[in-house]
Protein backbone atom coordinates (compact mmCIF):
# COMPACT_ATOMS: atom_id res chain seq x y z
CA UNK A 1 -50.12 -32.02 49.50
CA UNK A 2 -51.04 -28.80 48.50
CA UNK A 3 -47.21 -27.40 49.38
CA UNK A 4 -45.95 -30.56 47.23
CA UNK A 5 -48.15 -29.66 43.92
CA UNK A 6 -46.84 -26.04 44.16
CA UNK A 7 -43.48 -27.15 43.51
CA UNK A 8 -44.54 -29.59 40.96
CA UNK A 9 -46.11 -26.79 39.44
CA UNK A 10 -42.54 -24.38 38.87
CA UNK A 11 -40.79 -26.30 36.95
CA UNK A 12 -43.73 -27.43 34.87
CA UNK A 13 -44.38 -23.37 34.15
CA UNK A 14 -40.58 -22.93 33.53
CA UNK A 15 -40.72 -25.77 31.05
CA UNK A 16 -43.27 -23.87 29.37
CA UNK A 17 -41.71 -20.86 28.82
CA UNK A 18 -38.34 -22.05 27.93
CA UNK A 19 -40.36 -24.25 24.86
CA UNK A 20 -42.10 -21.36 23.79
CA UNK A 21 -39.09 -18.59 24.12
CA UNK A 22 -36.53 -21.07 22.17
CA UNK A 23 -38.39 -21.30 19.44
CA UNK A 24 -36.99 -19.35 16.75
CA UNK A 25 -37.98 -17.11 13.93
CA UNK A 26 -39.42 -19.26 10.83
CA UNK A 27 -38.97 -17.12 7.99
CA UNK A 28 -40.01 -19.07 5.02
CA UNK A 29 -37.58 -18.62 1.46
CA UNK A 30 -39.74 -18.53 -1.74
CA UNK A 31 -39.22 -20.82 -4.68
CA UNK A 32 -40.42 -19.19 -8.12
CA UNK A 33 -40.93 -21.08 -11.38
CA UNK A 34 -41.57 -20.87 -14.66
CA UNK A 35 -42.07 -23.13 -18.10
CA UNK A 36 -40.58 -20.93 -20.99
CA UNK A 37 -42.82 -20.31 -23.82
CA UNK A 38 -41.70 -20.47 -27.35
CA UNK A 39 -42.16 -17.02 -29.66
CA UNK A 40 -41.14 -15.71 -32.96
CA UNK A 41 -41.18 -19.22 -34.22
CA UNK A 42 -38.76 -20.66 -31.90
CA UNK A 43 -38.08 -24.83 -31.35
CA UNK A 44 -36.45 -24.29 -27.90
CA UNK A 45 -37.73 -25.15 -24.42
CA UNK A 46 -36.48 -24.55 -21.00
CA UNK A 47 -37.29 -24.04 -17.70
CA UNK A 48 -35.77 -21.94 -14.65
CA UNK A 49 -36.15 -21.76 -10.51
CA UNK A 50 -35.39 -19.21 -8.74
CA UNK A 51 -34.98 -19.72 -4.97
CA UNK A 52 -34.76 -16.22 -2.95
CA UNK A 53 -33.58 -16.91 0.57
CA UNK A 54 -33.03 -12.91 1.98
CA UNK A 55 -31.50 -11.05 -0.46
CA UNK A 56 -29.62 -13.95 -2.42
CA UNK A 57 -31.04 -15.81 -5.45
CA UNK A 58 -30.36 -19.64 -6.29
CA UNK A 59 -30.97 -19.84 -9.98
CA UNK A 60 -31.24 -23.22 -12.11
CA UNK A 61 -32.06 -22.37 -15.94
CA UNK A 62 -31.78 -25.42 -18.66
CA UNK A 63 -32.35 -24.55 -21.89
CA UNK A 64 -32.62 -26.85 -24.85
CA UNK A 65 -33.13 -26.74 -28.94
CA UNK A 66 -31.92 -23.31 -29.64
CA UNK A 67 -30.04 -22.62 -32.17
CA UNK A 68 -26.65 -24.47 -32.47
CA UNK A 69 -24.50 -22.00 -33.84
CA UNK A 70 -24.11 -18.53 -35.36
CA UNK A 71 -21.07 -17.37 -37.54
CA UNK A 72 -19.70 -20.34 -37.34
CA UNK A 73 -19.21 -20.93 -34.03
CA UNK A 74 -21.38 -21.23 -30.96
CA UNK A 75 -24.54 -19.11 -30.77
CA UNK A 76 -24.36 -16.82 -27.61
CA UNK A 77 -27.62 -16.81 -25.93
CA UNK A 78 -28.64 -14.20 -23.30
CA UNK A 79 -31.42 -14.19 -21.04
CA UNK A 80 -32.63 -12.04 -18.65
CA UNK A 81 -35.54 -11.40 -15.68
CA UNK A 82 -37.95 -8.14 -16.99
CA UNK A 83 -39.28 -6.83 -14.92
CA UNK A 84 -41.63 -3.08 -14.43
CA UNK A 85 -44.50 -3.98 -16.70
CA UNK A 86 -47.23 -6.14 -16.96
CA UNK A 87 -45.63 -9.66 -16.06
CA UNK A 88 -46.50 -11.42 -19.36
CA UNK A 89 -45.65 -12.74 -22.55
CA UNK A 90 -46.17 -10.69 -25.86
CA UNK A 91 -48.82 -11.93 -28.11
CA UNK A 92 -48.55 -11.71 -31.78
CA UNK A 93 -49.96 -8.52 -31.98
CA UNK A 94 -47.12 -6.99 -30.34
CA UNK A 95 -45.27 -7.18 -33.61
CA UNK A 96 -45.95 -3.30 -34.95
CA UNK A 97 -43.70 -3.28 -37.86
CA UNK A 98 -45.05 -6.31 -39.92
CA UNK A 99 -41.66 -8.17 -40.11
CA UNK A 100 -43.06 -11.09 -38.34
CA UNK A 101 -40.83 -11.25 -35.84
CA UNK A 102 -41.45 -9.28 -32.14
CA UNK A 103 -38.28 -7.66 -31.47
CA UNK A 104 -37.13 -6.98 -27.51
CA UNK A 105 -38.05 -3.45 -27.50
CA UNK A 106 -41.66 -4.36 -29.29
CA UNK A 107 -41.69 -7.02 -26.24
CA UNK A 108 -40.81 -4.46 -23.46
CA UNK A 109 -44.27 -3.22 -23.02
CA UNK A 110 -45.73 -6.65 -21.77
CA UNK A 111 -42.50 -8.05 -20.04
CA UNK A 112 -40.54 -4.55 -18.96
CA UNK A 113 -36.96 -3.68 -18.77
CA UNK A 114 -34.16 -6.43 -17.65
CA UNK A 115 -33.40 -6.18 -13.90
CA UNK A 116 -31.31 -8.94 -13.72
CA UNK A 117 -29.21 -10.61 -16.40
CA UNK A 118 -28.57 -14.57 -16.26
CA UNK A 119 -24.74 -14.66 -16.97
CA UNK A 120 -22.93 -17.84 -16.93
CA UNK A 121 -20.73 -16.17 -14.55
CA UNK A 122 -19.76 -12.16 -13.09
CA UNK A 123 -22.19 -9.05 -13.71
CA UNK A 124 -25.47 -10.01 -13.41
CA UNK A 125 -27.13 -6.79 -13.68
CA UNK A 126 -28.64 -4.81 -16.56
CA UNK A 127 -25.11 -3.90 -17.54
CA UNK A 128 -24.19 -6.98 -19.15
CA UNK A 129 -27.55 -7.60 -20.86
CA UNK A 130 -25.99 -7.89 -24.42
CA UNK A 131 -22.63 -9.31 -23.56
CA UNK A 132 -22.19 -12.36 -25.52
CA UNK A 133 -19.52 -13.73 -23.46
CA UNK A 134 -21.35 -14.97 -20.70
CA UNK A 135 -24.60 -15.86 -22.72
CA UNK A 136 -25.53 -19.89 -22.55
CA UNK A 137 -23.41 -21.12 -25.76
CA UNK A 138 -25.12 -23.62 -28.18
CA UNK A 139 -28.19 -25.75 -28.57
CA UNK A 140 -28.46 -26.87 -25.21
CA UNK A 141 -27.13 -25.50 -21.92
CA UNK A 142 -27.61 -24.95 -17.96
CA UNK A 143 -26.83 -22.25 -15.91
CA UNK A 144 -26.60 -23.49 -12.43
CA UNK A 145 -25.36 -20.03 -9.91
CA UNK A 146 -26.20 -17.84 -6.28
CA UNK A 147 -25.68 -14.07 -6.61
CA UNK A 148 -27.47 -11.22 -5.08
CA UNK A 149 -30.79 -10.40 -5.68
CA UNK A 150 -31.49 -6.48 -6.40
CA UNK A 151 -34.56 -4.75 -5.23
CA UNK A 152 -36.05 -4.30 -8.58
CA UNK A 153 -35.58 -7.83 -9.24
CA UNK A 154 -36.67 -9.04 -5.67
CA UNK A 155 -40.09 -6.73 -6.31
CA UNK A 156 -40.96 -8.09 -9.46
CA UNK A 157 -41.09 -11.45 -8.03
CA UNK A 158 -42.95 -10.50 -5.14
CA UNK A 159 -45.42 -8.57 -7.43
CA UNK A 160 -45.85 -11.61 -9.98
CA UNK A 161 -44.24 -9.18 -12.97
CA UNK A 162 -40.87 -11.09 -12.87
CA UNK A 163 -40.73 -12.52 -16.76
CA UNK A 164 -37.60 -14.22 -18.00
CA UNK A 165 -36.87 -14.10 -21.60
CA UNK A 166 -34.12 -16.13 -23.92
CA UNK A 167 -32.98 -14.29 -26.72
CA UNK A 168 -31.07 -15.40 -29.92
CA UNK A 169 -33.64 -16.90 -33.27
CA UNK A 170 -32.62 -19.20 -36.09
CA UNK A 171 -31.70 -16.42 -38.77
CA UNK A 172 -33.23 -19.18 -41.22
CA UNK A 173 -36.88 -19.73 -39.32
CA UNK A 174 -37.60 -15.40 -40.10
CA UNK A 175 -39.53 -13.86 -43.21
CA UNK A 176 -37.50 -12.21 -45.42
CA UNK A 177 -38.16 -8.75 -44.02
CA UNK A 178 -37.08 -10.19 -40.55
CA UNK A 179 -33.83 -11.68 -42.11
CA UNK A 180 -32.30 -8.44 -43.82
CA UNK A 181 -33.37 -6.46 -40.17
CA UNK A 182 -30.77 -5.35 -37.93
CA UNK A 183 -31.27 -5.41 -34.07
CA UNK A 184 -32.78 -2.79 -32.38
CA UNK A 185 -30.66 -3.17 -29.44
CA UNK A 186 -27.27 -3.94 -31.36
CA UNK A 187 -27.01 -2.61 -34.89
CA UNK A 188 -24.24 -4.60 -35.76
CA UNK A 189 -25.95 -7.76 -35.36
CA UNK A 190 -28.42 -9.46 -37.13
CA UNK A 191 -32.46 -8.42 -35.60
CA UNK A 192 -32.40 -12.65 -35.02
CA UNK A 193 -29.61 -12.24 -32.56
CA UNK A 194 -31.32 -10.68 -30.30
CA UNK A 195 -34.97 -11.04 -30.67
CA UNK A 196 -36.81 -13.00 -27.77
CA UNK A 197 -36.90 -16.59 -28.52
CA UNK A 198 -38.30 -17.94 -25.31
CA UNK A 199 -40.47 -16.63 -22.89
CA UNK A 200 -42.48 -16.78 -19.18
CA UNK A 201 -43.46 -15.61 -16.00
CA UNK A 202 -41.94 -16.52 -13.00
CA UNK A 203 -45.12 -18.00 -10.81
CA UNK A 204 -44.79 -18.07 -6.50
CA UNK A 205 -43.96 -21.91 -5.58
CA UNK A 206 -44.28 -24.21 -2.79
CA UNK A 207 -42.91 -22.01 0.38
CA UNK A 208 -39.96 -23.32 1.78
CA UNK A 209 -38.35 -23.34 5.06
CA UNK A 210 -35.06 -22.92 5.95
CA UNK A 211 -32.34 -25.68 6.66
CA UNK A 212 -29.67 -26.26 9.20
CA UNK A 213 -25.71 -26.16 8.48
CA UNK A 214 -23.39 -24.50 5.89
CA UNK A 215 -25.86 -22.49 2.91
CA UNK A 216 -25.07 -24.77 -0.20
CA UNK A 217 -27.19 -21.90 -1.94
CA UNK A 218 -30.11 -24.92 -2.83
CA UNK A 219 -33.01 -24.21 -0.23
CA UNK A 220 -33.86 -27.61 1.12
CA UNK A 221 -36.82 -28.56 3.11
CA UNK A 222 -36.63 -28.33 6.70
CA UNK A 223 -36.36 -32.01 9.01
CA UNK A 224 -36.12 -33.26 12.30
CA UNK A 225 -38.20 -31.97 15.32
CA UNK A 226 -40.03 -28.78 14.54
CA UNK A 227 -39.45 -26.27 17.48
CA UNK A 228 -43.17 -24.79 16.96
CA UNK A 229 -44.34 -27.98 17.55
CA UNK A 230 -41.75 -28.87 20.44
CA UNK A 231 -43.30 -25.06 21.58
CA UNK A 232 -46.69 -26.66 21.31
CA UNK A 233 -46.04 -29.83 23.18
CA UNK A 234 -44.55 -27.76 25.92
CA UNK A 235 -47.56 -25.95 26.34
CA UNK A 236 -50.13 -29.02 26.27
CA UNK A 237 -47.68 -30.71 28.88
CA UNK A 238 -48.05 -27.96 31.42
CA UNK A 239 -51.55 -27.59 30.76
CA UNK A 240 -52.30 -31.64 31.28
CA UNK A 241 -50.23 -31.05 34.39
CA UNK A 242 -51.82 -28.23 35.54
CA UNK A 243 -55.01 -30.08 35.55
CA UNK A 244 -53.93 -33.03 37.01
CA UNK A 245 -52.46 -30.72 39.84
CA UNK A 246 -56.50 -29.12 40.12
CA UNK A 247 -57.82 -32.26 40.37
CA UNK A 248 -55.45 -33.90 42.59
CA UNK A 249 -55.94 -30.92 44.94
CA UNK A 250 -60.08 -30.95 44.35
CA UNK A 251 -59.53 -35.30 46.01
CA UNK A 252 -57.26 -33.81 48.50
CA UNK A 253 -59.71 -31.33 49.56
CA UNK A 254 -62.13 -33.94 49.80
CA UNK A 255 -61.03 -36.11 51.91
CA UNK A 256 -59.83 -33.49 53.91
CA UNK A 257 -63.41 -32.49 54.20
């Protein structure tokens, strides 16, 4: 009996370790959201995710009653991720010239510098902060793209300071002082062009686990067995079998006795 239990027990140990060795490495993507904030008088509203998974970002932005157009035709919006500073939103107070309107740079100390700029398509970094060409066009738009994530970017998300601001005001909605302005980014346009408009901070989601098959750049939630647990149930299995084994062995004994 006791010869027959020890081979019982092998493959019951092997079992074991091949459950707990073929498990692989979970590492968990992070989701980060954020409901934009309406400043200098804005009627918009959007909202954006960002889903990192290693050094690539998914990012879904819909924006909604901007303004519709600007010299005559389409109004160019741009949008970016600050970053550097102290993760929020200006408050009123940030306004130091008395126009009434916060301009980017009077922004900059409570959302930073851009790190990343939300083109509808190409450059995505600082570079291409002001061109207009790949801004969201019109009232209402989505920008719907993967691209790689840069470190600066990719720390301010992981340190909370990640704030994404929409730029481009209703020339109309300003005081006077803040309509005959120029912008103190691009003197050749209007201060409304590109003066923040919306506003927030990206906030750590719901964690989420990698997926199986071909990256469609969405993160999806994980299905099907879990190999942790599969681990898990290995390990309970050779330890119900190991005790059987003792006490099968303690009878044997017994009646041996």
């Amino acid at each position: 009996m006791n010869k027959t239990l020890r081979f019982m027990a092998v493959p019951t140990l092997a079992l074991g370790a091949l459950a707990l060795s073929g498990s692989p490495a979970m590492a968990a993507d992070q989701s980060y959201q954020s409901t934009l904030a309406q400043l200098n008088g804005s009627a918009g509203s959007g909202t954006i995710t960002v889903d990192v998974k290693g050094n690539q970002a998914h990012v879904v932005l819909n924006v909604s009653g901007m303004p519709a157009t600007f010299m005559a035709a389409p109004y160019p919006h741009v949008q970016h991720i600050h970053g550097g500073a102290k993760g929020v939103c200006p408050a009123p107070s940030a306004d130091k010239d008395g126009d009434a309107v916060i301009s980017t740079t009077e922004g900059a100390p409570s959302y930073g510098s851009i790190v990343t700029t939300l083109s509808t398509s190409g450059d995505t970094s600082p570079a291409a902060g002001l061109d207009l060409k790949v801004g969201g066009q019109g009232a209402a738009y989505k920008i719907d793209r993967t691209f790689e994530l840069n470190a600066e970017t990719k720390a301010a998300l992981e340190a909370g300071t990640a704030v994404v601001v929409v730029h481009g005001l209703d020339p109309a909605t300003l005081s006077a002082a803040g309509q005959a302005a120029k912008s103190d980014l691009a003197p050749t346009l209007p201060l409304a062009a590109t003066s923040p408009a919306l506003c927030g901070t990206l906030k750590a989601g719901q964690m989420k686990m990698p997926a199986g098959g071909a990256d469609t750049g969405i993160a999806q939630e994980t299905g099907g067995t879990d190999a942790g647990a599969l681990a898990l149930g290995g390990g309970l299995v050779l330890v119900a079998l190991a005790g059987g084994a003792y006490a099968v062995r303690r009878r044997s004994s017994g009646s041996a006795a």
